[in-house]
N, C-alpha and C. Protein backbone atom coordinates (compact mmCIF):
# COMPACT_ATOMS: atom_id res chain seq x y z
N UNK A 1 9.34 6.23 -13.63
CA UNK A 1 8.26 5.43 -14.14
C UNK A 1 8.84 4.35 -15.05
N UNK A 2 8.10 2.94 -14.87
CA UNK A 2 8.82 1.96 -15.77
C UNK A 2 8.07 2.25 -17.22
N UNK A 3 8.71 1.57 -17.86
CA UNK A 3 8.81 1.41 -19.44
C UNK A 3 6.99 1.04 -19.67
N UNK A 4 6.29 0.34 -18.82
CA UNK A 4 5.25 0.19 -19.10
C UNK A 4 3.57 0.79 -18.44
N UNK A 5 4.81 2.21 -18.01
CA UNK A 5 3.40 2.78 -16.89
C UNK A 5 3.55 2.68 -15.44
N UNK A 6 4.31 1.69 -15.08
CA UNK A 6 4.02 1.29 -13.65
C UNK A 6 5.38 2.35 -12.96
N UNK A 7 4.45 2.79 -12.01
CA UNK A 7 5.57 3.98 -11.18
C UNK A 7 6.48 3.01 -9.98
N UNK A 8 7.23 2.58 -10.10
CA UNK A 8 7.83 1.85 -9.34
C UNK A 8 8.40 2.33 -7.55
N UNK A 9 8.31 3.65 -7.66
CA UNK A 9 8.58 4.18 -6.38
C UNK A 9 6.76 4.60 -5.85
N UNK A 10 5.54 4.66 -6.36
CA UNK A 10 4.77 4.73 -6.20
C UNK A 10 4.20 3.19 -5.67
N UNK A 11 5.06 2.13 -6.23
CA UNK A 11 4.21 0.55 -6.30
C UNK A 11 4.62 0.42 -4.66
N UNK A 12 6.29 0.85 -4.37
CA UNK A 12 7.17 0.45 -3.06
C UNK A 12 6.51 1.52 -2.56
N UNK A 13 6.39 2.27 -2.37
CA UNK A 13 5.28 3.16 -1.11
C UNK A 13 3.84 2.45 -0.87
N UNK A 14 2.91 1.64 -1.45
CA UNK A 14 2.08 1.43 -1.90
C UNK A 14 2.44 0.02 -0.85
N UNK A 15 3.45 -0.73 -0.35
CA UNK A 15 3.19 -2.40 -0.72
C UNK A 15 3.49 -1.78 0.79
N UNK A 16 4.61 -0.66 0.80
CA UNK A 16 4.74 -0.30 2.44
C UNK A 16 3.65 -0.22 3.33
N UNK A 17 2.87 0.89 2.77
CA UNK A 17 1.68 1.48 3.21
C UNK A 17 0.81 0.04 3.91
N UNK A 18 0.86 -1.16 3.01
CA UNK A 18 -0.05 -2.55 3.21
C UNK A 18 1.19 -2.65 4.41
N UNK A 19 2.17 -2.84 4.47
CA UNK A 19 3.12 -3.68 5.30
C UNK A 19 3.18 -2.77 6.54
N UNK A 20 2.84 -1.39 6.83
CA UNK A 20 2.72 -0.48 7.94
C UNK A 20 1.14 -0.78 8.38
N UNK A 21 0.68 -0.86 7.94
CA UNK A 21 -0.55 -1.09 7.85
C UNK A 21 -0.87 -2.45 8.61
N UNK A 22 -0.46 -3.72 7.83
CA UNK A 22 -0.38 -4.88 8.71
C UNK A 22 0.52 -4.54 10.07
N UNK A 23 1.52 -4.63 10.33
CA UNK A 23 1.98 -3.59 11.59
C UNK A 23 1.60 -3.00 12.89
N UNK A 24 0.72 -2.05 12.23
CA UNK A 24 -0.18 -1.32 13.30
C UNK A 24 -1.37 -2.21 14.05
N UNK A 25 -1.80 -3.33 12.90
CA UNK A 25 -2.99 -3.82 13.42
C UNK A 25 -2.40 -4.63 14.09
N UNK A 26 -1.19 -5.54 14.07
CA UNK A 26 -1.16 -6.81 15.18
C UNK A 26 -0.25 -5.93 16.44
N UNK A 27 0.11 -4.68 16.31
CA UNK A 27 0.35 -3.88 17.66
C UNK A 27 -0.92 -3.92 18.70
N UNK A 28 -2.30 -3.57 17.93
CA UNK A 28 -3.00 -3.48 18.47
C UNK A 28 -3.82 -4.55 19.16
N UNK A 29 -3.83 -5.44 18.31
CA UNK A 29 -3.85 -6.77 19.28
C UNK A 29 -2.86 -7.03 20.12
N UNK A 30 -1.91 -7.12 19.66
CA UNK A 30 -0.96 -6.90 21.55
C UNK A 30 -1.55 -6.55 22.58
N UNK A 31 -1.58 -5.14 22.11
CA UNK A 31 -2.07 -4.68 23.41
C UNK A 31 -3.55 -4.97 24.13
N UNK A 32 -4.31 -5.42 22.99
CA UNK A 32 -5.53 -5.79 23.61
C UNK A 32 -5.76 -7.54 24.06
N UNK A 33 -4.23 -7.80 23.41
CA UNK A 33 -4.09 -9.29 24.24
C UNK A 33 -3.58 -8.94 25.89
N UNK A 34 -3.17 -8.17 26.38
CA UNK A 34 -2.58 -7.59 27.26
C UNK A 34 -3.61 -7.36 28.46
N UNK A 35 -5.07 -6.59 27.87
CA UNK A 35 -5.42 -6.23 28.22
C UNK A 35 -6.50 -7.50 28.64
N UNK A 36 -6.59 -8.21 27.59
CA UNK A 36 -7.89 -9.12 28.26
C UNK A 36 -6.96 -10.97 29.41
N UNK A 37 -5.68 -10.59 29.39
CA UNK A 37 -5.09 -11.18 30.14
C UNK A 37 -5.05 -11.21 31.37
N UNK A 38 -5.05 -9.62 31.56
CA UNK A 38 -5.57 -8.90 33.11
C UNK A 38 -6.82 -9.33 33.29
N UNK A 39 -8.10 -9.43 32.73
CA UNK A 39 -8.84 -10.11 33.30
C UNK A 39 -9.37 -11.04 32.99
N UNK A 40 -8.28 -12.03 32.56
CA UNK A 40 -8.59 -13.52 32.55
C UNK A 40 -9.81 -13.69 31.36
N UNK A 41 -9.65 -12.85 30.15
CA UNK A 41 -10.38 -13.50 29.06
C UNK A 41 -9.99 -14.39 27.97
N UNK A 42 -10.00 -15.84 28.52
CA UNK A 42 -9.26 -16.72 28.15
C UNK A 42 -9.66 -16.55 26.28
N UNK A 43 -11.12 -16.85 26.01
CA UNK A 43 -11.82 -16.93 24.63
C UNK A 43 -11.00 -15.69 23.98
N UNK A 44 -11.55 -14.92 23.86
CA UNK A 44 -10.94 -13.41 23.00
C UNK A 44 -9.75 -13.57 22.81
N UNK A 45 -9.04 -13.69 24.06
CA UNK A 45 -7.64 -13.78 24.35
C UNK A 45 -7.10 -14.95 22.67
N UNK A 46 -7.28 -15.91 22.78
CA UNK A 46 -6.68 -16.89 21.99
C UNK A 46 -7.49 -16.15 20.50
N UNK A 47 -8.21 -15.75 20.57
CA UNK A 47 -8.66 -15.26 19.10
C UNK A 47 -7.91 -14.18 19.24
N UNK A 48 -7.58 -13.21 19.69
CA UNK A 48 -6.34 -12.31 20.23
C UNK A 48 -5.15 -13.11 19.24
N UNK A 49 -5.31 -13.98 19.70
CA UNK A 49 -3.96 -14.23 19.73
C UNK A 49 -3.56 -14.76 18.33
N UNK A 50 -4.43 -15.89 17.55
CA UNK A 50 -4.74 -16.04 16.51
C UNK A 50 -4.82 -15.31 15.03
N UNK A 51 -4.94 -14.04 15.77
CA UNK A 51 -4.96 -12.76 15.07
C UNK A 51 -3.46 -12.24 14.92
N UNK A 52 -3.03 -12.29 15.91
CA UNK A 52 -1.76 -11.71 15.93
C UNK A 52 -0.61 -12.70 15.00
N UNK A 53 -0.92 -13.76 15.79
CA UNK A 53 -0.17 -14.83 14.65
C UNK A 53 0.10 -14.86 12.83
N UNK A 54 -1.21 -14.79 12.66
CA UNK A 54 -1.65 -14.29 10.91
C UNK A 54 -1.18 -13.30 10.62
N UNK A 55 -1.03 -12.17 11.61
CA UNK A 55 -0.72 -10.49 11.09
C UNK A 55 1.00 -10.78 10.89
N UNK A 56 1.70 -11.54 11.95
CA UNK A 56 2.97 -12.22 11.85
C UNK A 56 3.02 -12.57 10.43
N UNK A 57 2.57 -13.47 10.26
CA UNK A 57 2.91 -14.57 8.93
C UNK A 57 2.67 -13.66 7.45
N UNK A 58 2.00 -12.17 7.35
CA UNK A 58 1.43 -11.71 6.74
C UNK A 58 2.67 -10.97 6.34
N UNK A 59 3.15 -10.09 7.25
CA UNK A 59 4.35 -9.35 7.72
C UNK A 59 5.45 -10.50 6.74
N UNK A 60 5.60 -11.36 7.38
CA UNK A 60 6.56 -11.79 6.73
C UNK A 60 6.84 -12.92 5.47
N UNK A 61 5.61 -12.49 4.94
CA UNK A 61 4.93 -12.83 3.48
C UNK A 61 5.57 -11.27 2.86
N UNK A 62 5.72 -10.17 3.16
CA UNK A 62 6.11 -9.06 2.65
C UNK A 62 7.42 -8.94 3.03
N UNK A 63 7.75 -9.48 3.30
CA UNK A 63 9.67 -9.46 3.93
C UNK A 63 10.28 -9.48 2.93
N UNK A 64 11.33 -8.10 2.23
CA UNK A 64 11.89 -8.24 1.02
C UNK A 64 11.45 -8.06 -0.48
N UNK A 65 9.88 -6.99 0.34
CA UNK A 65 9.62 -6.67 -1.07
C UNK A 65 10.19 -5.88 -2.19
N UNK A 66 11.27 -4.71 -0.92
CA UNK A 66 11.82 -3.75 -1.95
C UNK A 66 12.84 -4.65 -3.22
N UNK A 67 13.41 -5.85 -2.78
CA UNK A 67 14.08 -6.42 -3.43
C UNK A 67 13.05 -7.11 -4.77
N UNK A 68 12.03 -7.82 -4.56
CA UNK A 68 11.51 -8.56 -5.32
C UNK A 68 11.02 -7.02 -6.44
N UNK A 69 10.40 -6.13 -5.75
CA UNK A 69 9.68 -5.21 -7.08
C UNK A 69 11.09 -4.72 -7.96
N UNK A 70 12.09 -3.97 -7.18
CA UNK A 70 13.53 -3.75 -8.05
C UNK A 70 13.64 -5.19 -9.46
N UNK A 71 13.98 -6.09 -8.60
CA UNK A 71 13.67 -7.41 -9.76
C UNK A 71 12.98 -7.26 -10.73
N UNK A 72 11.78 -7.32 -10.16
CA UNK A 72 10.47 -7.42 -11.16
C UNK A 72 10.86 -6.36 -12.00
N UNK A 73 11.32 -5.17 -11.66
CA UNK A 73 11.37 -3.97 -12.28
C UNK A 73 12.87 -4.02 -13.68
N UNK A 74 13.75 -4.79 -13.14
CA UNK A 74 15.00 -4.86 -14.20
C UNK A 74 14.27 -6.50 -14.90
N UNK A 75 13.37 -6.94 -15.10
CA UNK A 75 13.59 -8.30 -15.32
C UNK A 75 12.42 -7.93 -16.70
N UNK A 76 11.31 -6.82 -16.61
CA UNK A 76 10.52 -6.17 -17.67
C UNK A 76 11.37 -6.05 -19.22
N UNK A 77 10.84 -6.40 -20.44
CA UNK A 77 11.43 -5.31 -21.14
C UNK A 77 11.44 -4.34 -21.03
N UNK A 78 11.83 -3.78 -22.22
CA UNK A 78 11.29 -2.46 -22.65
C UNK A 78 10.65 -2.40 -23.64
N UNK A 79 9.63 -1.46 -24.02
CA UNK A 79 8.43 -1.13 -25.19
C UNK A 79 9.53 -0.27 -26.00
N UNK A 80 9.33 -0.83 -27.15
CA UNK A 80 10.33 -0.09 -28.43
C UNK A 80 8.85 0.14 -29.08
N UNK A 81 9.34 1.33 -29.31
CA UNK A 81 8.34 2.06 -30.58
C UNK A 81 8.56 1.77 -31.85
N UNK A 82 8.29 1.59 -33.08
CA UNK A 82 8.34 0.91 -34.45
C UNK A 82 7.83 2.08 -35.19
């Protein structure tokens, strides 16, 4: 636990959980881009696809978080008691 409360192996499970999370959902558009390809659902399809794109960019908006919270985490003071 850091110096100010914040559980730091609780925060990196936590940002994962969002980043597994984003993950799973643009898998699933895959496959349901996949699926409306087979029958030629052009509309959905590109919102399909649109979707998937964002879940991309989202993903790698979180690229390197374990590094940035470690940071964040040595860059804190520390609370001195008086």
């Amino acid at each position: 636990m850091h110096d100010t409360g914040m559980n730091m192996s609780q925060l990196a499970m936590s940002v994962k959980q969002v980043d597994d999370t984003i993950e799973l959902a643009r898998s699933w558009s895959h496959d349901l881009l996949h699926a409306t390809e087979a029958f030629d659902m052009e509309r959905i399809g590109s919102k399909l696809q649109a979707a998937m794109d964002a879940l991309g960019e989202a993903r790698a908006a979180l690229a390197g978080y374990e590094d940035a919270i470690e940071a964040d985490h040595n860059s804190v003071g520390t609370v001195k008691l008086v």
